[in-house]
Protein backbone atom coordinates (compact mmCIF):
# COMPACT_ATOMS: atom_id res chain seq x y z
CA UNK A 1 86.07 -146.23 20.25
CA UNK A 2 82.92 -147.29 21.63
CA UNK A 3 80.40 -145.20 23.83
CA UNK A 4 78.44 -147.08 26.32
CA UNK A 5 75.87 -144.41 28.26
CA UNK A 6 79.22 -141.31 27.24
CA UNK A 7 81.44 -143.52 28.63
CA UNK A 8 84.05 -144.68 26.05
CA UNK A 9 85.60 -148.39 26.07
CA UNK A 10 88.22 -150.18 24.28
CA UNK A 11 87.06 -151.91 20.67
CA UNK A 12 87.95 -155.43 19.83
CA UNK A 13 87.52 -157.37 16.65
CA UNK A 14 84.46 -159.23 16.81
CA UNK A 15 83.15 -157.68 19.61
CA UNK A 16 79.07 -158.05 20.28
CA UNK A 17 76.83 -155.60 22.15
CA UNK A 18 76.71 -157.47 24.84
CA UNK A 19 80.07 -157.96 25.66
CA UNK A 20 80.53 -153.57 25.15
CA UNK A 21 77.46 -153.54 27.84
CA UNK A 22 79.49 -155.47 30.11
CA UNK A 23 82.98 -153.97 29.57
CA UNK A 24 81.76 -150.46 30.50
CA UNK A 25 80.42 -151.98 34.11
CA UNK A 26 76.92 -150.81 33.55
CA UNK A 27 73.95 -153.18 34.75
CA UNK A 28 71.51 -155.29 32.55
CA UNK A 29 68.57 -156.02 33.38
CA UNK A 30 64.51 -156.57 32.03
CA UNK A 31 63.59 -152.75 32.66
CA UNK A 32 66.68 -151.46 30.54
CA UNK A 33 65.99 -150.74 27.03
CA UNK A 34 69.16 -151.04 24.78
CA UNK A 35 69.91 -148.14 21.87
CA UNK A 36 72.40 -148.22 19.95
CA UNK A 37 72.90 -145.26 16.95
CA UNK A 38 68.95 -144.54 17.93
CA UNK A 39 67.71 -148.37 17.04
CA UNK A 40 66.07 -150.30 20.06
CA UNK A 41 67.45 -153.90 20.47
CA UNK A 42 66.39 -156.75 22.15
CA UNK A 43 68.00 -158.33 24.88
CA UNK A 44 67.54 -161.55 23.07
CA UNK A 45 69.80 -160.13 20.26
CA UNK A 46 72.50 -158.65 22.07
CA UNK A 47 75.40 -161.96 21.57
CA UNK A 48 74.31 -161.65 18.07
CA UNK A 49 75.01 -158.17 17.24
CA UNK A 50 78.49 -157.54 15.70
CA UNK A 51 80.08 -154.26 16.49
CA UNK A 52 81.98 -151.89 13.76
CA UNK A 53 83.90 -150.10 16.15
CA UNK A 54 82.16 -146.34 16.36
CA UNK A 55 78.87 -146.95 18.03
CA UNK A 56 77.03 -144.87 20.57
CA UNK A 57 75.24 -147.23 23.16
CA UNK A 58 72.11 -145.72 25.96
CA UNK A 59 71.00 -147.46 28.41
CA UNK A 60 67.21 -146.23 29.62
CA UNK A 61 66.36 -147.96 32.95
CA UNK A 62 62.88 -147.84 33.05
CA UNK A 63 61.20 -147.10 36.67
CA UNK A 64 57.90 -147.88 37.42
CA UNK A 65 55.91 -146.86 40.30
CA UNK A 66 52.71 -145.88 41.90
């Protein structure tokens, strides 16, 4: 099983990061920072990344204000 923010989704083979974001219904965008097993990825490099089947993903949203 995968974690996405404690929330655990179904594993397929082949499945990428991005496609575990978007399973567990939580929202992408440019002021969310992307962990997974405590290394920061890039949005950029989300399709690419191959999941094993056991990782823990956090999603920070980053708020900004005056």
């Amino acid at each position: 099983m995968i974690t996405v923010n404690n929330r655990e989704i179904e594993f397929h083979q082949g499945m990428t990061l991005a496609e575990a974001i978007k399973e567990s219904g939580e929202i992408l965008d440019t002021m969310t920072i992307v962990f997974m097993d405590n290394n920061v990825f890039q949005h950029d490099k989300l399709h690419e990344k191959i999941l094993e089947g056991f990782e823990n993903i956090r999603l920070l949203k980053i708020v900004s204000g005056g």
